[in-house]
C-alpha atoms as a PDB file:
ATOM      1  CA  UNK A   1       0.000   0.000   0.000  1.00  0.00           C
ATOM      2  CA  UNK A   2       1.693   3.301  -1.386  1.00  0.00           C
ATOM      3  CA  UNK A   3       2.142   5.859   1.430  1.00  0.00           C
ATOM      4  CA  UNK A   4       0.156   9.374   1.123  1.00  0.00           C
ATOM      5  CA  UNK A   5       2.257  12.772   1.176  1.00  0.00           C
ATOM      6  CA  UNK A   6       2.380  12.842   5.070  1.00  0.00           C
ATOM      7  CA  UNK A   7       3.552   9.738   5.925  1.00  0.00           C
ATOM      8  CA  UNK A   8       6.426  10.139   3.740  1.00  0.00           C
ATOM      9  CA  UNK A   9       6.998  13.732   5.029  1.00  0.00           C
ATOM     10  CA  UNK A  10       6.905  11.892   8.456  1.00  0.00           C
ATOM     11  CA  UNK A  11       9.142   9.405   7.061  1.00  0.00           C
ATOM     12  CA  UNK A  12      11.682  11.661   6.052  1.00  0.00           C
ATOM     13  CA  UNK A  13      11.718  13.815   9.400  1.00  0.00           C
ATOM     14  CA  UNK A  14      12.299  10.390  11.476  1.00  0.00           C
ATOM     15  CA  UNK A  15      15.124   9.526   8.448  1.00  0.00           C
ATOM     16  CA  UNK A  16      16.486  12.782   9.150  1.00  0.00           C
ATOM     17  CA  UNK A  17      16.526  12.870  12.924  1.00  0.00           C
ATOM     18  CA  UNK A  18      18.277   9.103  12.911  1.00  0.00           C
ATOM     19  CA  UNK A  19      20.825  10.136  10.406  1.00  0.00           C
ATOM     20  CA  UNK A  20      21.714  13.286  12.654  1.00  0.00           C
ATOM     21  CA  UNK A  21      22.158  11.033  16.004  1.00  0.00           C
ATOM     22  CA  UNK A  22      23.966   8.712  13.957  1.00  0.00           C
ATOM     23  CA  UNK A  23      28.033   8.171  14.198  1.00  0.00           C
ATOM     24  CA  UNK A  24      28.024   5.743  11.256  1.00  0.00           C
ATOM     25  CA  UNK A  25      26.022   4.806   8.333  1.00  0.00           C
ATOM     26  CA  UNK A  26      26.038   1.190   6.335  1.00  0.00           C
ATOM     27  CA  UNK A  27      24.449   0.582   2.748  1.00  0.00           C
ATOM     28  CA  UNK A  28      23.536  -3.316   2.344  1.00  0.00           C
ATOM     29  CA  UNK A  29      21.993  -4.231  -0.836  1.00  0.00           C
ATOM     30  CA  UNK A  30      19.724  -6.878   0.242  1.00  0.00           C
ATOM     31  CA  UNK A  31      18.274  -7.797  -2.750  1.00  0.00           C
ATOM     32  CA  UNK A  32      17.225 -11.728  -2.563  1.00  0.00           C
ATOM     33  CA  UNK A  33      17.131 -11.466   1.495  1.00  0.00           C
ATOM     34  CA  UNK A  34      14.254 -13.928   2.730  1.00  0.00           C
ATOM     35  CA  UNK A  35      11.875 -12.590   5.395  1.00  0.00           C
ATOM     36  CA  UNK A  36      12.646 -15.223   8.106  1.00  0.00           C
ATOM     37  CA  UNK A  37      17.038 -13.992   7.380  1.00  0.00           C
ATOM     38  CA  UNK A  38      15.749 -10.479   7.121  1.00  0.00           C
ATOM     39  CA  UNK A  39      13.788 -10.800  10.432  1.00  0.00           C
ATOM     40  CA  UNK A  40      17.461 -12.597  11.779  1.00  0.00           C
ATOM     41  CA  UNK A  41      18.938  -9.355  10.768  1.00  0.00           C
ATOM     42  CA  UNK A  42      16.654  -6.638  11.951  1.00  0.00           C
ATOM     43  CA  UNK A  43      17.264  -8.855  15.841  1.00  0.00           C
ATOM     44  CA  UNK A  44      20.921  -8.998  15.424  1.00  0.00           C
ATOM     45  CA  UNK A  45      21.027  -5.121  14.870  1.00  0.00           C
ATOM     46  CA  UNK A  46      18.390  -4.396  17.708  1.00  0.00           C
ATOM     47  CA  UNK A  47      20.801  -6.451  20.112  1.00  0.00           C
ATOM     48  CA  UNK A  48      23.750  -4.745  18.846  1.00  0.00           C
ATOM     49  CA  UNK A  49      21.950  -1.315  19.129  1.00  0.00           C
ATOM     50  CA  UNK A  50      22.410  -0.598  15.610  1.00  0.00           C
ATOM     51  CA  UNK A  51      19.229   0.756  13.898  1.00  0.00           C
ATOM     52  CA  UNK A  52      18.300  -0.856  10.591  1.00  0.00           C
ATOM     53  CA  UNK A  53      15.635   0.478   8.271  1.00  0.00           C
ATOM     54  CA  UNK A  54      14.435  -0.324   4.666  1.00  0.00           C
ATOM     55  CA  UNK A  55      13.064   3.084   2.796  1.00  0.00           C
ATOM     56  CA  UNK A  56      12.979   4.608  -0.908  1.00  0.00           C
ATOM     57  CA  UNK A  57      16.001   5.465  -2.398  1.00  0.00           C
ATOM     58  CA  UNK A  58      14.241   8.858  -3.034  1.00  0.00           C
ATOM     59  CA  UNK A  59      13.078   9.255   0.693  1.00  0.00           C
ATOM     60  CA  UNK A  60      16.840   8.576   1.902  1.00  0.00           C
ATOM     61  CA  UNK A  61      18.505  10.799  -0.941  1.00  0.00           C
ATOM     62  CA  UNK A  62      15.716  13.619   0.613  1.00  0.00           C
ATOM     63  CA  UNK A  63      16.852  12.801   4.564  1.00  0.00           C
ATOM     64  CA  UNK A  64      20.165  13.598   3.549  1.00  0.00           C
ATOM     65  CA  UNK A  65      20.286  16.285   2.343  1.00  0.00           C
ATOM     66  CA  UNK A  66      18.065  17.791   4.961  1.00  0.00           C
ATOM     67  CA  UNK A  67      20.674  16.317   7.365  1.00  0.00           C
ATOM     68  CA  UNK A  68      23.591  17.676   5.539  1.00  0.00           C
ATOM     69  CA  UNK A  69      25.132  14.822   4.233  1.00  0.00           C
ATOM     70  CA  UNK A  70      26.740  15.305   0.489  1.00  0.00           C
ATOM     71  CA  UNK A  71      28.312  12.984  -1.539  1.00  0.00           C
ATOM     72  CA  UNK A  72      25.834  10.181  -1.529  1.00  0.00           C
ATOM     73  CA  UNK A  73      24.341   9.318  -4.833  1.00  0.00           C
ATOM     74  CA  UNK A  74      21.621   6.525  -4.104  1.00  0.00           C
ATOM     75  CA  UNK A  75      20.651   6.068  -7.464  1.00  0.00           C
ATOM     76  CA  UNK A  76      24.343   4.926  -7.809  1.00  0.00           C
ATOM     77  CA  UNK A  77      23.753   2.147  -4.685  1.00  0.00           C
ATOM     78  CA  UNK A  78      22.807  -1.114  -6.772  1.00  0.00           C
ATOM     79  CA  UNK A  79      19.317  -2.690  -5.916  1.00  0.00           C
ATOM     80  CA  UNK A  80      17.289  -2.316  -3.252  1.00  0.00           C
ATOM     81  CA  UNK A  81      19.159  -0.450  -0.626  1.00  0.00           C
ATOM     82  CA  UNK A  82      18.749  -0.721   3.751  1.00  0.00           C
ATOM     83  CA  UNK A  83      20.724   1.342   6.310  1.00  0.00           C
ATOM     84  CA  UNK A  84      22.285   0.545   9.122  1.00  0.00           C
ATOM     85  CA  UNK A  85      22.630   3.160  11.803  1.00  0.00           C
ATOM     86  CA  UNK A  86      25.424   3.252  14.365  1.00  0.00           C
ATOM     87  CA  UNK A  87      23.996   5.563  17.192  1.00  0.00           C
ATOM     88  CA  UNK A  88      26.624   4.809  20.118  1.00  0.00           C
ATOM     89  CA  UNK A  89      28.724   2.950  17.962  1.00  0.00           C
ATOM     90  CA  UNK A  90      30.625   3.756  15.171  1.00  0.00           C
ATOM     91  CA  UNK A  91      31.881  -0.192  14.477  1.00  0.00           C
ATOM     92  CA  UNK A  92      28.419  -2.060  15.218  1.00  0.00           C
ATOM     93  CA  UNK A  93      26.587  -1.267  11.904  1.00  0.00           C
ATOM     94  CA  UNK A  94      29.322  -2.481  10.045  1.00  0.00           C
ATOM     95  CA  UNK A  95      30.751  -5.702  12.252  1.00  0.00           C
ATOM     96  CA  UNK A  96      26.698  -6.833  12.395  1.00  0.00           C
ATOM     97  CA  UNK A  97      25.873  -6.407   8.397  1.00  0.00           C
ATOM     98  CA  UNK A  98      29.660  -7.603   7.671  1.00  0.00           C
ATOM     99  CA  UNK A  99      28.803 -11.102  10.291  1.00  0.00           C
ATOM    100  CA  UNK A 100      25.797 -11.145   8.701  1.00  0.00           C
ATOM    101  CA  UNK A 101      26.760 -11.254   5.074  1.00  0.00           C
ATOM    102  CA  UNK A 102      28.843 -14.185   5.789  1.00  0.00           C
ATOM    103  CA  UNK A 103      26.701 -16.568   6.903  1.00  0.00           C
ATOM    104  CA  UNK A 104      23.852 -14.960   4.129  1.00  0.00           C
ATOM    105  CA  UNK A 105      25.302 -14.219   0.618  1.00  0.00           C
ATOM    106  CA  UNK A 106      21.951 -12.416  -0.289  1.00  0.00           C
ATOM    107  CA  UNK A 107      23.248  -9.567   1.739  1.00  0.00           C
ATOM    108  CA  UNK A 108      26.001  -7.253   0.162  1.00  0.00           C
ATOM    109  CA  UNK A 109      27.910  -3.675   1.752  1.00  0.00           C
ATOM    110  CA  UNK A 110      27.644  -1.055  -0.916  1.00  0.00           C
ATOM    111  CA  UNK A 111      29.247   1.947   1.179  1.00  0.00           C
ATOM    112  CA  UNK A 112      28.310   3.961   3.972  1.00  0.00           C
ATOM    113  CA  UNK A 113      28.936   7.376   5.616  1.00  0.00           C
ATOM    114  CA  UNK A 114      31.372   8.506   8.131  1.00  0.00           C
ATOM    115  CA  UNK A 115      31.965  11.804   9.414  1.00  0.00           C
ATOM    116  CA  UNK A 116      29.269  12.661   7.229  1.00  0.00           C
ATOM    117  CA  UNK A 117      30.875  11.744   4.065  1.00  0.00           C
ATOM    118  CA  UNK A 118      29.937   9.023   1.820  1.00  0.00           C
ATOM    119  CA  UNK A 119      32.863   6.098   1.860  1.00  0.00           C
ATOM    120  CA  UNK A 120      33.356   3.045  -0.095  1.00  0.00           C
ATOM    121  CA  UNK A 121      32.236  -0.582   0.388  1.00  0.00           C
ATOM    122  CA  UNK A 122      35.836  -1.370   1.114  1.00  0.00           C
ATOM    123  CA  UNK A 123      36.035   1.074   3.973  1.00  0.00           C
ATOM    124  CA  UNK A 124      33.300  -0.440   6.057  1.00  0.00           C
ATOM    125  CA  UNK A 125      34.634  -3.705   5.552  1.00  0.00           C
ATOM    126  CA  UNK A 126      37.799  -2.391   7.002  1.00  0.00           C
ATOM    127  CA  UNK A 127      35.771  -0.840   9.401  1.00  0.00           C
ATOM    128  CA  UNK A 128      34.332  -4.590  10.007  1.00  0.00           C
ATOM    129  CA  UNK A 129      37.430  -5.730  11.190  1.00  0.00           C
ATOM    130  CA  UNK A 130      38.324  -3.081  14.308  1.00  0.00           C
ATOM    131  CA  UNK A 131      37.453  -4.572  17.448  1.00  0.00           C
ATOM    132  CA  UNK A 132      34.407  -3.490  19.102  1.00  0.00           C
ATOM    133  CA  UNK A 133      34.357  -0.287  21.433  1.00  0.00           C
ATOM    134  CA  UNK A 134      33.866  -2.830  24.333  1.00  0.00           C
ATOM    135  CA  UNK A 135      36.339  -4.899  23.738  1.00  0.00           C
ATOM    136  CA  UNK A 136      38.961  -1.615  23.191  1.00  0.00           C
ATOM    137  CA  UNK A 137      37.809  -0.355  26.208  1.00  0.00           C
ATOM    138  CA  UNK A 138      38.977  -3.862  27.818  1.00  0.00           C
ATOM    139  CA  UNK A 139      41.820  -3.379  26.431  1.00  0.00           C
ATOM    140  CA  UNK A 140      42.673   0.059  27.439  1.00  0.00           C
ATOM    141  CA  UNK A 141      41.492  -1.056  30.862  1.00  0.00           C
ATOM    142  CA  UNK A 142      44.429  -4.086  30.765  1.00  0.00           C
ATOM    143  CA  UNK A 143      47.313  -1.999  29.473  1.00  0.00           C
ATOM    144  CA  UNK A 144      46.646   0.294  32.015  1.00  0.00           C
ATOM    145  CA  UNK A 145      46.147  -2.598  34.624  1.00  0.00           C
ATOM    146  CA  UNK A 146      49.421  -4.291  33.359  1.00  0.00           C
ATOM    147  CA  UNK A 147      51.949  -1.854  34.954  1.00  0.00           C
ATOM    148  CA  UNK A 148      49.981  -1.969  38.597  1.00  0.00           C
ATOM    149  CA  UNK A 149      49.628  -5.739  38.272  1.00  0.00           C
ATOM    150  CA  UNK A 150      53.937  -6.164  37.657  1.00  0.00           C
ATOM    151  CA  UNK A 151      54.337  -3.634  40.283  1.00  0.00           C
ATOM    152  CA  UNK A 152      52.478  -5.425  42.572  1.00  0.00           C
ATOM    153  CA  UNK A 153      53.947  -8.544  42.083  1.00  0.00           C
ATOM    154  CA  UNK A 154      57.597  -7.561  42.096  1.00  0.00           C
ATOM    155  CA  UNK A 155      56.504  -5.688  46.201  1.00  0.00           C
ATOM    156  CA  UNK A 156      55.309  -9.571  46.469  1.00  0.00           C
ATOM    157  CA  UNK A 157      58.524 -11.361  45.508  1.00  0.00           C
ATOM    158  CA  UNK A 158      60.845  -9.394  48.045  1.00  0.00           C
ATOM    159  CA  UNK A 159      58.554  -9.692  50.579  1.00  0.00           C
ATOM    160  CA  UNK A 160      58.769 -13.019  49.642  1.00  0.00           C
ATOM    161  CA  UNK A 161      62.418 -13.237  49.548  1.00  0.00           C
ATOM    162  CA  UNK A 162      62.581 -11.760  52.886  1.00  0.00           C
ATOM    163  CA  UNK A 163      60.074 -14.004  54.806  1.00  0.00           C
ATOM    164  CA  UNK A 164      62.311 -17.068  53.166  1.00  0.00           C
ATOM    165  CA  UNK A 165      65.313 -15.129  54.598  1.00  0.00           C
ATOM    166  CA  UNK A 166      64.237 -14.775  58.242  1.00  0.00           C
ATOM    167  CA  UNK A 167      62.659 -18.381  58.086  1.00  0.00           C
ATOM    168  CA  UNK A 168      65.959 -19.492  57.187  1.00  0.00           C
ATOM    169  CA  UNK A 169      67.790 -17.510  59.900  1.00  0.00           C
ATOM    170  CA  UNK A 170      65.347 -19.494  62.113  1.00  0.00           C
ATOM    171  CA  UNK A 171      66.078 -22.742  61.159  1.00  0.00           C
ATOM    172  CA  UNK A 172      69.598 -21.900  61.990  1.00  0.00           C
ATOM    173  CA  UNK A 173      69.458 -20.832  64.683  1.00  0.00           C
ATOM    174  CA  UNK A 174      66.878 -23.353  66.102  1.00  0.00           C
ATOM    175  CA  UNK A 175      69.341 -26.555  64.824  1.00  0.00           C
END
């Protein structure tokens, strides 16, 4: 059922907000994506707290440039296009639709938009492969830790060292 005037108005005021709280952008052609993989998907992205949404080329090319996006031609983006949105994280949209596409050929990365300029399929896949602002935040969190941790354990050997030493001068003096 085509929508009427105001719900794509509507549409493209929601597009437009999303895009605006959004730190990344992913284009997926999904062309040939089954309803039960595309329902897979749309859970995988709510878990990961990426927002994914299926639209008109037209309404998208509209929402940005409302939002003040340039550079992205979606009547270049082959087939039917979705967007991911990365609201808190930059990495999600593109690790999810990149995990995704692996296990589901019909899925493909077209490009996306970062730092509000349209990049290249190969730049989200690169993207893909950072770790995950969790797991650098563990690892901030361990180099940090690392120094304490040897500190720490070098206090531990000499007092080690020196509770062998006196419990050696004790069994000395005690033969």
């Amino acid at each position: 059922m085509p929508k009427s005037k105001s719900q794509k108005e509507q549409t493209v005021k929601n597009l437009e907000e999303t895009i605006q709280k959004s730190k990344s952008l992913v284009f997926a052609n999904f062309s040939g994506l089954k309803v039960k993989a595309a329902t897979q998907l749309r859970r995988l992205c709510k878990a990961e707290g990426v927002v994914y949404e299926v639209d008109k080329k037209t309404l998208l090319k509209i929402a940005f440039g409302k939002a003040g996006i340039s550079g992205v031609d979606m009547k270049a983006l082959p087939g039917s296009v979705a967007v991911a949105f990365g609201i808190s994280d930059e990495v999600a949209p593109a690790k999810v639709l990149d995990m995704f596409s692996k296990t589901n050929g019909a899925i493909k990365i077209i490009g996306g938009v970062l730092e509000k300029k349209f990049v290249s399929a190969a730049v989200i896949l690169t993207l893909a492969k950072l770790p995950g602002k969790q797991e650098l935040l563990a690892r901030l969190v361990g180099a940090i830790n690392a120094p304490v941790s040897g500190f720490v354990n070098v206090l531990a050997g000499n007092l080690r060292g020196f509770v062998q030493v006196l419990n050696a001068i004790k069994d000395q003096r005690t033969v």
